[in-house]
PDB file of N, CA and C in Angstrom:
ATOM      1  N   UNK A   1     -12.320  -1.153 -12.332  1.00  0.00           N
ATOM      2  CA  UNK A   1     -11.296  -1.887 -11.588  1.00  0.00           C
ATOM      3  C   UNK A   1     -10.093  -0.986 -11.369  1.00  0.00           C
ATOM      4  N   UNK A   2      -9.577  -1.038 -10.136  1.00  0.00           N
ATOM      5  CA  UNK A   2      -8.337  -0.341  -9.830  1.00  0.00           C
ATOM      6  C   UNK A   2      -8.707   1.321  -9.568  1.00  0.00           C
ATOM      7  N   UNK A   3      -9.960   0.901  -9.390  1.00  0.00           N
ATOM      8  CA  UNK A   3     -10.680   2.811  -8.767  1.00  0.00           C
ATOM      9  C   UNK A   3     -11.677   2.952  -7.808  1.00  0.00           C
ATOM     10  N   UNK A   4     -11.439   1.349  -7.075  1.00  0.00           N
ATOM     11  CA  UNK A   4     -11.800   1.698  -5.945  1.00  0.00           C
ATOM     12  C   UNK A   4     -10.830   1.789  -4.388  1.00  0.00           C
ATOM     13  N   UNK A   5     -11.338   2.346  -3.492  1.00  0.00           N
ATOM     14  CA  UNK A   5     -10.531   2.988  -2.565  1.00  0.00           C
ATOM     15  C   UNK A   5     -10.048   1.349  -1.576  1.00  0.00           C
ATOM     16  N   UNK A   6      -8.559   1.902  -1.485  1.00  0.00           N
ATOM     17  CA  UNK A   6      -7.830   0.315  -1.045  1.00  0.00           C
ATOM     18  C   UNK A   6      -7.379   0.346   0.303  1.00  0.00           C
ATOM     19  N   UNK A   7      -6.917  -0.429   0.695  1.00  0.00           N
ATOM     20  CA  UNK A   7      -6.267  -0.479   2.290  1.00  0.00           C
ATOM     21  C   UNK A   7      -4.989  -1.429   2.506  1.00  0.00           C
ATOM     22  N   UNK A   8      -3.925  -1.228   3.009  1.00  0.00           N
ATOM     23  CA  UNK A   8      -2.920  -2.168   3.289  1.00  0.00           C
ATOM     24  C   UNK A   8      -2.588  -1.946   4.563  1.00  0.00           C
ATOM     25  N   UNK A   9      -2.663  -3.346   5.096  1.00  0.00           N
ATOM     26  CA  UNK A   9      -1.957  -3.277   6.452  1.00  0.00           C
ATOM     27  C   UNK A   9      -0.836  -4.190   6.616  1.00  0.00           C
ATOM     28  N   UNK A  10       0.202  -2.933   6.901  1.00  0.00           N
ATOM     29  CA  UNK A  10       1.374  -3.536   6.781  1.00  0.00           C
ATOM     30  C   UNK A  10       1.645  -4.903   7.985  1.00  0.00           C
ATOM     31  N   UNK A  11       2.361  -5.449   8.108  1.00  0.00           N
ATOM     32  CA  UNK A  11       2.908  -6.327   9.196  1.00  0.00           C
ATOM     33  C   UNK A  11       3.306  -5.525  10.364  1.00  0.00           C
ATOM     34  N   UNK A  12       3.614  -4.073  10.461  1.00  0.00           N
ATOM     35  CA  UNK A  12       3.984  -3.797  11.468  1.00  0.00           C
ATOM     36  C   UNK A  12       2.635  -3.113  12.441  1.00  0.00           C
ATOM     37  N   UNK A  13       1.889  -2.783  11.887  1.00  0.00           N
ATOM     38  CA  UNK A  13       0.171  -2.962  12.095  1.00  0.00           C
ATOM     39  C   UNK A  13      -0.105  -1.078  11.445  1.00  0.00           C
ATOM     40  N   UNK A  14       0.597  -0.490  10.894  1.00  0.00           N
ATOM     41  CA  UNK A  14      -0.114   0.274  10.557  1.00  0.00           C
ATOM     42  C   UNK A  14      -0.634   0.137   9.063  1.00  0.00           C
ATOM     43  N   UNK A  15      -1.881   1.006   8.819  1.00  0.00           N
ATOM     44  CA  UNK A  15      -3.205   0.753   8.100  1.00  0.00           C
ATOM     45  C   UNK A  15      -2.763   1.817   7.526  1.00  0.00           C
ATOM     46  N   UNK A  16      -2.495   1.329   5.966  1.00  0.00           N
ATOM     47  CA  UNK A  16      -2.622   2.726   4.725  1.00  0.00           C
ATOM     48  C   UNK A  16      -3.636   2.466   3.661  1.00  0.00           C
ATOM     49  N   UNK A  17      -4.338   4.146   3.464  1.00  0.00           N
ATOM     50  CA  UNK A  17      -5.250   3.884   2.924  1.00  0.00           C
ATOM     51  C   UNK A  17      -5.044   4.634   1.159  1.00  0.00           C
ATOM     52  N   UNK A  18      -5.791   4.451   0.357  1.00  0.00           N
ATOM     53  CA  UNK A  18      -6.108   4.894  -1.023  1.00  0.00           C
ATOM     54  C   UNK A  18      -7.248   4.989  -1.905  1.00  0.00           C
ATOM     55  N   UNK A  19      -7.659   6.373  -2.359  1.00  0.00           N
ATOM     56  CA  UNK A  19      -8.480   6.601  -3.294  1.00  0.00           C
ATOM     57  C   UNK A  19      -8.415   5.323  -4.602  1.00  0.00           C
ATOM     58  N   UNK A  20      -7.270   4.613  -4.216  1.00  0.00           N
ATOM     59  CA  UNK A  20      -7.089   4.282  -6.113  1.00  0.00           C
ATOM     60  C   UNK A  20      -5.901   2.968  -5.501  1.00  0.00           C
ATOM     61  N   UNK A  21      -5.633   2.542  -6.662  1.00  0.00           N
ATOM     62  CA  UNK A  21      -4.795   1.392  -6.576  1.00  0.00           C
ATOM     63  C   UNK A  21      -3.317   2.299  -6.286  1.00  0.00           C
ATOM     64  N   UNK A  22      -2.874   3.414  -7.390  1.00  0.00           N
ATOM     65  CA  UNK A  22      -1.796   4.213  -7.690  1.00  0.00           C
ATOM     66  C   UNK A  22      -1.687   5.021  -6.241  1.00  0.00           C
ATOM     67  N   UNK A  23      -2.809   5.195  -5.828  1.00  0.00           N
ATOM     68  CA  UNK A  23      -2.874   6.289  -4.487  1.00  0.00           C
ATOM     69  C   UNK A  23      -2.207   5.320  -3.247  1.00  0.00           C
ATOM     70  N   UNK A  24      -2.338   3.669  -2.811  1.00  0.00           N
ATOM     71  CA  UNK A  24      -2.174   2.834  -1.602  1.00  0.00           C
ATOM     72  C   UNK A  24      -1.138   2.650  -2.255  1.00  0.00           C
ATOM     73  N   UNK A  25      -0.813   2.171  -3.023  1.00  0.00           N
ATOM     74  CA  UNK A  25       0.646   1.893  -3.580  1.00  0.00           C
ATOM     75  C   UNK A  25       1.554   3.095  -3.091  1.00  0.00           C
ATOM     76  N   UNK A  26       1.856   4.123  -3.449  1.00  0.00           N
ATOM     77  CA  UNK A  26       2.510   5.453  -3.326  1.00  0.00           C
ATOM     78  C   UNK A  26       2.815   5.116  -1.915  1.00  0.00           C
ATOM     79  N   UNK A  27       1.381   5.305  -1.030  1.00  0.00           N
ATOM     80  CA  UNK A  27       1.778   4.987   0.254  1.00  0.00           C
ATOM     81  C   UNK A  27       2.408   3.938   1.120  1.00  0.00           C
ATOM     82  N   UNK A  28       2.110   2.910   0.613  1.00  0.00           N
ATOM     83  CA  UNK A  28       2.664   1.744   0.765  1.00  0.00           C
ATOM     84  C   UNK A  28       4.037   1.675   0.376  1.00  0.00           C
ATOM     85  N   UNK A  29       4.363   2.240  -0.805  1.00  0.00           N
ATOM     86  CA  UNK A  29       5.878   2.329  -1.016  1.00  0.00           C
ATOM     87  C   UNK A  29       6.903   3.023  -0.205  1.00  0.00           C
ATOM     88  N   UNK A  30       6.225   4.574  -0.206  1.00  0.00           N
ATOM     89  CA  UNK A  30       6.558   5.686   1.197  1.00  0.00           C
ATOM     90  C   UNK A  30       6.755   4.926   2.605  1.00  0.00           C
ATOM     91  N   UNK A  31       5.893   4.191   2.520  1.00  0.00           N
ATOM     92  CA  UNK A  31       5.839   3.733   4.485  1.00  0.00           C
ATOM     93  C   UNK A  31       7.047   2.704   4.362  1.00  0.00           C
ATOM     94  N   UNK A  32       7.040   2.082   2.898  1.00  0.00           N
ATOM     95  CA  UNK A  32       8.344   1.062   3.336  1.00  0.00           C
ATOM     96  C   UNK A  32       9.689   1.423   3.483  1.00  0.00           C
ATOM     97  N   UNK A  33       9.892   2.511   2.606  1.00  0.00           N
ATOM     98  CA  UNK A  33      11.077   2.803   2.592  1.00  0.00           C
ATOM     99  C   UNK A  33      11.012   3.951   3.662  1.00  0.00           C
ATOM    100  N   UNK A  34      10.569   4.991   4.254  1.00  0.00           N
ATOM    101  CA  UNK A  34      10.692   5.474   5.415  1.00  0.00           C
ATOM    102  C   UNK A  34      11.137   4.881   6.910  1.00  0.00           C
ATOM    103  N   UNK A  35      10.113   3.926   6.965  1.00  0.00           N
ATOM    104  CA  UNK A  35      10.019   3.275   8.383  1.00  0.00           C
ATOM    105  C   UNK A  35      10.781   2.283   8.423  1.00  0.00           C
ATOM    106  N   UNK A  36      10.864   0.917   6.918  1.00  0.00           N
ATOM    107  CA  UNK A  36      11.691  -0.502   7.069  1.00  0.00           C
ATOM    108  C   UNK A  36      12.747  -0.174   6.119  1.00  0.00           C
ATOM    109  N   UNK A  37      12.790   1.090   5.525  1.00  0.00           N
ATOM    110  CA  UNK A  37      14.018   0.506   4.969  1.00  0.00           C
ATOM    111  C   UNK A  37      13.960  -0.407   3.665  1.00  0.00           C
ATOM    112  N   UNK A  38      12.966  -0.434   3.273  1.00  0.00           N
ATOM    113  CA  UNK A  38      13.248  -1.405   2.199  1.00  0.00           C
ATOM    114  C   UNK A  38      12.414  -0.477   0.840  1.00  0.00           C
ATOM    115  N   UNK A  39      12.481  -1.310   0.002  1.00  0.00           N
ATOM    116  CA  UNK A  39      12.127  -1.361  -1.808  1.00  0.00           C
ATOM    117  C   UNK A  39      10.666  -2.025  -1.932  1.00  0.00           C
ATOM    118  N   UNK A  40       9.427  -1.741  -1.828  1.00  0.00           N
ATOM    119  CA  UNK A  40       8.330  -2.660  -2.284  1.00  0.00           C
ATOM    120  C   UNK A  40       8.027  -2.255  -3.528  1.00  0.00           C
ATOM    121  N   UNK A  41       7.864  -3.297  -4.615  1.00  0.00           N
ATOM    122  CA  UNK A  41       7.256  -3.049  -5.515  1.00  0.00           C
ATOM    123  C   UNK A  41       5.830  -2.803  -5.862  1.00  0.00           C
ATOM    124  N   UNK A  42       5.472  -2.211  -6.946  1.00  0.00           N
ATOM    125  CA  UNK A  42       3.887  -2.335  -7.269  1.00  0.00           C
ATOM    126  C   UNK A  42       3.177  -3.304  -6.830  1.00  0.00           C
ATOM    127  N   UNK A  43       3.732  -4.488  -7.607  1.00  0.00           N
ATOM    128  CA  UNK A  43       3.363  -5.518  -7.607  1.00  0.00           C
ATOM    129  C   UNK A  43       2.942  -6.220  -6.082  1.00  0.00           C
ATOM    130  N   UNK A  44       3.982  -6.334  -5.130  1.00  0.00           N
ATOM    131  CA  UNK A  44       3.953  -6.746  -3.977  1.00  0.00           C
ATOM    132  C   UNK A  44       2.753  -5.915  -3.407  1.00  0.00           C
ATOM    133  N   UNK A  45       3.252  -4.669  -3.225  1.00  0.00           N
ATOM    134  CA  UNK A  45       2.113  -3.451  -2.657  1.00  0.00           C
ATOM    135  C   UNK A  45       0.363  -3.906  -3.025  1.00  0.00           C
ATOM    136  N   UNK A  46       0.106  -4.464  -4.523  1.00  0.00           N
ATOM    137  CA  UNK A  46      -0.865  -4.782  -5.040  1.00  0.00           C
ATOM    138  C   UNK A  46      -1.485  -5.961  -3.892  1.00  0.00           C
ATOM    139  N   UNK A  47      -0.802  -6.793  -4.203  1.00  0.00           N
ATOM    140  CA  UNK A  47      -0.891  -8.365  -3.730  1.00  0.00           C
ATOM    141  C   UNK A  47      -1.278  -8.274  -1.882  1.00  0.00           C
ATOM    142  N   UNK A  48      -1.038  -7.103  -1.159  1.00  0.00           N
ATOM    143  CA  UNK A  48      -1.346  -7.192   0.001  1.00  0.00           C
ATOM    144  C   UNK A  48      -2.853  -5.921   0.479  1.00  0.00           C
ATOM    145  N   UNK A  49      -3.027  -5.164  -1.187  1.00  0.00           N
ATOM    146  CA  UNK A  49      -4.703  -4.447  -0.912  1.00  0.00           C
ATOM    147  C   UNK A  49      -4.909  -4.821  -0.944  1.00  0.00           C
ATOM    148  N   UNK A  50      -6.725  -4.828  -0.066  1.00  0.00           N
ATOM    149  CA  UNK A  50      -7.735  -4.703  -0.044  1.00  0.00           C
ATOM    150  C   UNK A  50      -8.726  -3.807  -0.195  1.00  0.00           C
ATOM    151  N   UNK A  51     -10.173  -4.573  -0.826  1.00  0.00           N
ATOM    152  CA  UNK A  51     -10.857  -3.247  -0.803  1.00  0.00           C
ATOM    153  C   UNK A  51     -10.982  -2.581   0.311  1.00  0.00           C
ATOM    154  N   UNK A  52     -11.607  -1.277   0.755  1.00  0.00           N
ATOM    155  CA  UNK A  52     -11.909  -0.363   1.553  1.00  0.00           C
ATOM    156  C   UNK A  52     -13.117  -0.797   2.380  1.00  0.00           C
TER     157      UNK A  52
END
């Protein structure tokens, strides 16, 4: 669990992907605060993967 490869798609429609839970998260965190401006947590970041 948490080692398989994940996917989040944000609301603004782009698709981030991850080897790992730690790997989509990273990105997911990066894309938020780059592009919106904001703070996502683990947690949140978690709650919107999917598997691959």
């Amino acid at each position: 669990m948490g080692d398989q490869k994940k996917v989040i798609e944000c609301p603004c429609g782009v698709v981030l992907e991850g080897q790992n839970d730690d790997a989509v998260v990273a990105a997911a965190q990066a894309h938020a605060a780059q592009v919106h401006d904001m703070d996502l947590t683990r947690e949140q970041a978690l709650e919107m993967a999917r598997p691959a």
